[in-house]
Protein backbone atom coordinates (compact mmCIF):
# COMPACT_ATOMS: atom_id res chain seq x y z
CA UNK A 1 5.78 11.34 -21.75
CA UNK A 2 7.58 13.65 -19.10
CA UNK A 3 6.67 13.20 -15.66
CA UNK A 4 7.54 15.67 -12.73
CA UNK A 5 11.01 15.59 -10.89
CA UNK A 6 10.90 13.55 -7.28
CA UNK A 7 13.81 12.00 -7.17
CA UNK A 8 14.82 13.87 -4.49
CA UNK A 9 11.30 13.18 -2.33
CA UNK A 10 11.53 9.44 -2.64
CA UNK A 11 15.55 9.63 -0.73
CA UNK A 12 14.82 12.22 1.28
CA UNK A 13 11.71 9.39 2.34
CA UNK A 14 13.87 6.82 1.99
CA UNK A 15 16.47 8.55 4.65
CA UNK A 16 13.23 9.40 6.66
CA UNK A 17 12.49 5.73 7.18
CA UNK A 18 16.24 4.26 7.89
CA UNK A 19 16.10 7.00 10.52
CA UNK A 20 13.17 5.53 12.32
CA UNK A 21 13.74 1.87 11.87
CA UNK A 22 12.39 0.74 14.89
CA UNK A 23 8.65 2.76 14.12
CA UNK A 24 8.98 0.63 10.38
CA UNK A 25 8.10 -2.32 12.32
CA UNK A 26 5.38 -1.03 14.35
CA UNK A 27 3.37 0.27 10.90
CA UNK A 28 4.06 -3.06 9.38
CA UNK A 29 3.04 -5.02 12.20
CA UNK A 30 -0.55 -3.05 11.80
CA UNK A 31 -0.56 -3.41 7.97
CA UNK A 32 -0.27 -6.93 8.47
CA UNK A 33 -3.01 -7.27 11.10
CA UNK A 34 -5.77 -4.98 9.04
CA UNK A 35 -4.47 -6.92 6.15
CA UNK A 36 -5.79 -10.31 7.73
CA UNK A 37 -8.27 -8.74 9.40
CA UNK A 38 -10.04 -8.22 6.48
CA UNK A 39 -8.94 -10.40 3.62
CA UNK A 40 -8.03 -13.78 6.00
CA UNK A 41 -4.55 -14.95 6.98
CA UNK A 42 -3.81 -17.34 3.83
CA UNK A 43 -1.40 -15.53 1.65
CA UNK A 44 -2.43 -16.59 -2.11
CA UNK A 45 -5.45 -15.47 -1.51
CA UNK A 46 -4.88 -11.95 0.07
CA UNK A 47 -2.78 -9.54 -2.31
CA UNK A 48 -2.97 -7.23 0.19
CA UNK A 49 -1.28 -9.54 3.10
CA UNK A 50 1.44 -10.77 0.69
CA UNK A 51 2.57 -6.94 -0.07
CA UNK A 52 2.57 -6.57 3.80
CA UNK A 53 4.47 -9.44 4.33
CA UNK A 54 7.00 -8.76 1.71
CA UNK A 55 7.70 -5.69 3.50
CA UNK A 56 8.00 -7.25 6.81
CA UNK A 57 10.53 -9.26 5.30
CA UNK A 58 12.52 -6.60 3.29
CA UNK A 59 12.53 -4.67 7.01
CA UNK A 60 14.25 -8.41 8.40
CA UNK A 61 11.06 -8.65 11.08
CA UNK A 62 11.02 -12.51 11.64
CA UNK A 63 8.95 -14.90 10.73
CA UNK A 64 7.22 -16.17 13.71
CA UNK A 65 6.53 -12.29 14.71
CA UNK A 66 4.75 -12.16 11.26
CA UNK A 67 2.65 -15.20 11.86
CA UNK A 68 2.01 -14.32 15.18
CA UNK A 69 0.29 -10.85 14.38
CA UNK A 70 -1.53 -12.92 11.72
CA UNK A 71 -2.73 -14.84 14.19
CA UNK A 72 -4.05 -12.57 16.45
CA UNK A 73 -5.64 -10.73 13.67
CA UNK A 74 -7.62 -13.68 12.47
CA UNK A 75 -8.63 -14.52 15.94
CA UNK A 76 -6.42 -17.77 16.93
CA UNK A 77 -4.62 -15.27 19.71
CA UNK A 78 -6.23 -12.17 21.30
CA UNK A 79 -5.36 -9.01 19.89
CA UNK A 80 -5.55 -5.22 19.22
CA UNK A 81 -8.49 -3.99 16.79
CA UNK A 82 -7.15 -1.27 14.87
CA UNK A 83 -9.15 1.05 12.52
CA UNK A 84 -8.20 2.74 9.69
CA UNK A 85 -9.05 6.67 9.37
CA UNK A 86 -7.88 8.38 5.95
CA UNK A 87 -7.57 12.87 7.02
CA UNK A 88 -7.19 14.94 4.60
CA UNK A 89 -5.87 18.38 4.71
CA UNK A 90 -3.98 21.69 3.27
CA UNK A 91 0.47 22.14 3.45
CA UNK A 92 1.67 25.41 2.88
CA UNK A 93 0.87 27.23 -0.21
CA UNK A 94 -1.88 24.51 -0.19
CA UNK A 95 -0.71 21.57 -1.36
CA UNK A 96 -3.04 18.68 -0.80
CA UNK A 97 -2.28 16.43 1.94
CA UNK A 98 -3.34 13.00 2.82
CA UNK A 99 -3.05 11.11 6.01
CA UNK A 100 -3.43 7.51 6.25
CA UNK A 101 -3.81 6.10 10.11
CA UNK A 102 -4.62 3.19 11.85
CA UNK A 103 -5.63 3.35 15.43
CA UNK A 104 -7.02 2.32 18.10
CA UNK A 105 -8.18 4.97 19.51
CA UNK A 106 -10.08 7.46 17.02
CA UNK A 107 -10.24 10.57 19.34
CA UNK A 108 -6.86 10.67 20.20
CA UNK A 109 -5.60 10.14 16.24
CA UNK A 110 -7.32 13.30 15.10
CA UNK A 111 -6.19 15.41 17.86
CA UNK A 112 -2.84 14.57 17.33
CA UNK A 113 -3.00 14.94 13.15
CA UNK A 114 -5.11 18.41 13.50
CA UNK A 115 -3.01 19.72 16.20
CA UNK A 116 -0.15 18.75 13.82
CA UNK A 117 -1.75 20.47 10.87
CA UNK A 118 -2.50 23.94 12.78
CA UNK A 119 0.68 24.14 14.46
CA UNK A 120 2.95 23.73 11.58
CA UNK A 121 1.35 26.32 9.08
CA UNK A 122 -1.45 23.64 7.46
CA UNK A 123 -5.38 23.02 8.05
CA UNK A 124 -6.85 19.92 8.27
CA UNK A 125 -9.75 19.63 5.57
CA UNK A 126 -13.27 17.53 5.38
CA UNK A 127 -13.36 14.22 3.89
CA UNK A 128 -13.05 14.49 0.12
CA UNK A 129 -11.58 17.96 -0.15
CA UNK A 130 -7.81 16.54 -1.73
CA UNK A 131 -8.26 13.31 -2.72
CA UNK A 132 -9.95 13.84 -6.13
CA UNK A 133 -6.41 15.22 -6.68
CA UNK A 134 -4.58 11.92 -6.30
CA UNK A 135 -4.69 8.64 -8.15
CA UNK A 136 -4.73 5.30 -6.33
CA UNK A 137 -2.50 3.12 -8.63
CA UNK A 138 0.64 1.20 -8.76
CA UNK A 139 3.86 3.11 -9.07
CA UNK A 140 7.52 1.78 -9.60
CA UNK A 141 10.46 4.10 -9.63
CA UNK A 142 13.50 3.45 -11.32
CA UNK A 143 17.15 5.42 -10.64
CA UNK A 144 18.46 8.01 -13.21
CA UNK A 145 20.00 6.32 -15.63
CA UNK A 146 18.18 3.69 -16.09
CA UNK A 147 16.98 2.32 -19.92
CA UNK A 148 13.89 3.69 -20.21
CA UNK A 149 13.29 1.68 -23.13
CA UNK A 150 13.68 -1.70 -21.65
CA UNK A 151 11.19 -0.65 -18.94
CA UNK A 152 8.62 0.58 -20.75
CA UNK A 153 8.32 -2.65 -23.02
CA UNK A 154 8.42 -4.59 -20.45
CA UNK A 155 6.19 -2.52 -18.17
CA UNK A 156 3.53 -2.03 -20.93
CA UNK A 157 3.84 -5.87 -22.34
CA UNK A 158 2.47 -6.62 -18.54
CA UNK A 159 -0.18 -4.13 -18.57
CA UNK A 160 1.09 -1.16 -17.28
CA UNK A 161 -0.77 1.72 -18.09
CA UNK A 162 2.04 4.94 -18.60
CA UNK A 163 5.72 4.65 -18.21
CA UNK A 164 7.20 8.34 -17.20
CA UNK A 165 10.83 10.11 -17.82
CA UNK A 166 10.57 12.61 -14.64
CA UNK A 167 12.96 15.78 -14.80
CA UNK A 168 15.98 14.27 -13.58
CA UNK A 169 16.13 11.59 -14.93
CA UNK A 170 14.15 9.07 -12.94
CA UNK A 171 12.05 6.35 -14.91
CA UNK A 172 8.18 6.01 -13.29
CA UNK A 173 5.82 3.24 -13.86
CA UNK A 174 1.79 3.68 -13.22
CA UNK A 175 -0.28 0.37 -13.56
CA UNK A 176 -3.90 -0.14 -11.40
CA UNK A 177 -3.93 -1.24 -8.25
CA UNK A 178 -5.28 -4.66 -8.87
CA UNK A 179 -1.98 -5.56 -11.56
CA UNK A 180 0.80 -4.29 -9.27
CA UNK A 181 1.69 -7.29 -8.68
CA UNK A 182 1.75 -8.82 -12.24
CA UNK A 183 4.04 -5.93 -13.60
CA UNK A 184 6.04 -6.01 -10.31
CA UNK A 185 6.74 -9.95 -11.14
CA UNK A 186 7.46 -9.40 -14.57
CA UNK A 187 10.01 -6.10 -14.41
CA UNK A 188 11.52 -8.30 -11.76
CA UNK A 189 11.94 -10.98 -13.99
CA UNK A 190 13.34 -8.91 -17.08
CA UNK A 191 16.15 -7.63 -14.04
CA UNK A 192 14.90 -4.43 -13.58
CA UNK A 193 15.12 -3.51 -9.90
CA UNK A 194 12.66 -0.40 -8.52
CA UNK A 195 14.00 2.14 -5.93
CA UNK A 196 10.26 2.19 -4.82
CA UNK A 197 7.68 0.13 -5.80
CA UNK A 198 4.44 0.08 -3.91
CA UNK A 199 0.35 0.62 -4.64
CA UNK A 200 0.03 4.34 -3.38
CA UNK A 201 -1.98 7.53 -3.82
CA UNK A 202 -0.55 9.65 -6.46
CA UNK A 203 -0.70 13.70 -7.27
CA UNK A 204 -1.99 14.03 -10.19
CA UNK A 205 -0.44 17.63 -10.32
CA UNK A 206 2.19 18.74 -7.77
CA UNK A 207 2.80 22.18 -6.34
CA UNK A 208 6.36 23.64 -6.23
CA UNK A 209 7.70 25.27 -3.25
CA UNK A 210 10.78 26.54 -2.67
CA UNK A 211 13.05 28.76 -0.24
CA UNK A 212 11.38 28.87 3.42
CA UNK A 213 8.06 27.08 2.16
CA UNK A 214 9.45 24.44 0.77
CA UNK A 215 11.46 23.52 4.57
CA UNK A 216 7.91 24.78 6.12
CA UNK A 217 6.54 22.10 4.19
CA UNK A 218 8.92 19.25 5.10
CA UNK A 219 8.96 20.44 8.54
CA UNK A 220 4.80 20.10 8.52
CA UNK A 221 5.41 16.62 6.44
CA UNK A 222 8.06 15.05 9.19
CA UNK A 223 5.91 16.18 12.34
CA UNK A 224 2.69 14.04 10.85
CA UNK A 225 5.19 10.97 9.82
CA UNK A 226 6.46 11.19 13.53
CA UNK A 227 2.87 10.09 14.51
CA UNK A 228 2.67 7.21 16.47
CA UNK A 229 -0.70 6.10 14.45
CA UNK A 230 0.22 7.48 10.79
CA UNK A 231 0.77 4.70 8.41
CA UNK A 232 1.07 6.71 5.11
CA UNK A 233 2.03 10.03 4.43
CA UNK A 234 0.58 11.52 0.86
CA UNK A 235 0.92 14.73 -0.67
CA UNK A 236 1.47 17.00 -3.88
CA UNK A 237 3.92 19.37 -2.59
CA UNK A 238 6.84 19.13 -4.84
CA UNK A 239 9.84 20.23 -2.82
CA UNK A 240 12.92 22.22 -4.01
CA UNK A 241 15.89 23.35 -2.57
């Protein structure tokens, strides 16, 4: 089944994040702490920690900083709490927006996302008011060009749930949450290698904006990345040229 073209939204994020290597650390670093935090420090028994940690490595963050900020989360060194806080809010021509932050310091996080929001041609909304229109799932993107035979048997063999052809080209796996490891593991193991693979909230429907919105829109987008406490940066808008 076709999917929607966003090719050009995962490099244009991928380009986002070489530019700000130094910030990759600093969200990992947190990911990895509310990841222990919650779900303990022993790895085979927290999906959520291993994910974290496998990004920690693919960003070359050693080891011992790893285990130390596992450490401190779990309590065997003192540490900073951090919260998570999920806005939600309106882009131009109102695409849905979602915000994920972790913080340790509430009041000053939603200052800085609505301020963000109102000053860039968006509105923050109440809790609830976009999310219905995203999924929370597994997602694996594969380059143009690639067999999108091969990856859907594979994909669906492991329990994938859809495997979709996008516009241009792009091959896009969906699977729940809970098996994105198991199909990660086994498209791995068949040698097919993701440009993006990660559990993530996504549009169910996108909305297309071109011309002046559509660099509105990425201006709006880049300004709430910049954050110092955004971790995740969802939305719908599907941007053109």
């Amino acid at each position: 089944m076709a999917g929607h073209s966003k090719w050009a939204n995962i490099q244009h994020r991928k380009g986002r994040q070489d530019e700000k290597r130094g910030k990759v650390w600093t969200r990992i670093i947190r990911e990895i702490m509310v990841a222990a935090r919650h779900g303990g420090g022993d790895l085979s028994m927290n999906p959520r920690l291993r994910l974290a940690v496998e990004k920690a490595k693919a960003a070359n963050m050693p080891a011992d900083t790893i285990k130390k900020n596992i450490d401190k989360a779990t309590g065997n060194l003192e540490g900073v709490s951090y919260e998570e806080i999920r806005y939600e809010g309106y882009g131009i021509g109102g695409a849905a927006v979602i915000v994920d932050c972790m913080t340790d310091n509430r009041v000053r996080t939603v200052a800085e996302v609505r301020h963000a929001f109102s000053k860039y041609g968006g509105n923050l909304g109440t809790e609830g008011s976009v999310a219905f229109q995203f999924k929370h799932c597994g997602q694996f993107v594969f380059a143009p060009g690639t067999s999108e035979d091969k990856v859907m048997e594979v994909a669906l063999e492991a329990g994938a749930e859809d495997v979709l052809s996008d516009d241009d080209g792009a091959v896009e796996v969906i699977c729940a949450a809970p098996d994105f490891e198991a199909v990660k593991a086994a498209l791995e193991a068949a040698g097919l290698t993701p440009e993006l693979a990660e559990v993530t909230m996504r549009a169910e429907n996108t909305t297309r904006l071109t011309g002046d919105d559509a660099a509105r829109m990425q201006k709006l987008l880049d300004v709430i990345e910049d954050l110092d406490d955004v971790q995740e940066l969802y939305h719908n808008a599907e941007i053109g040229e």
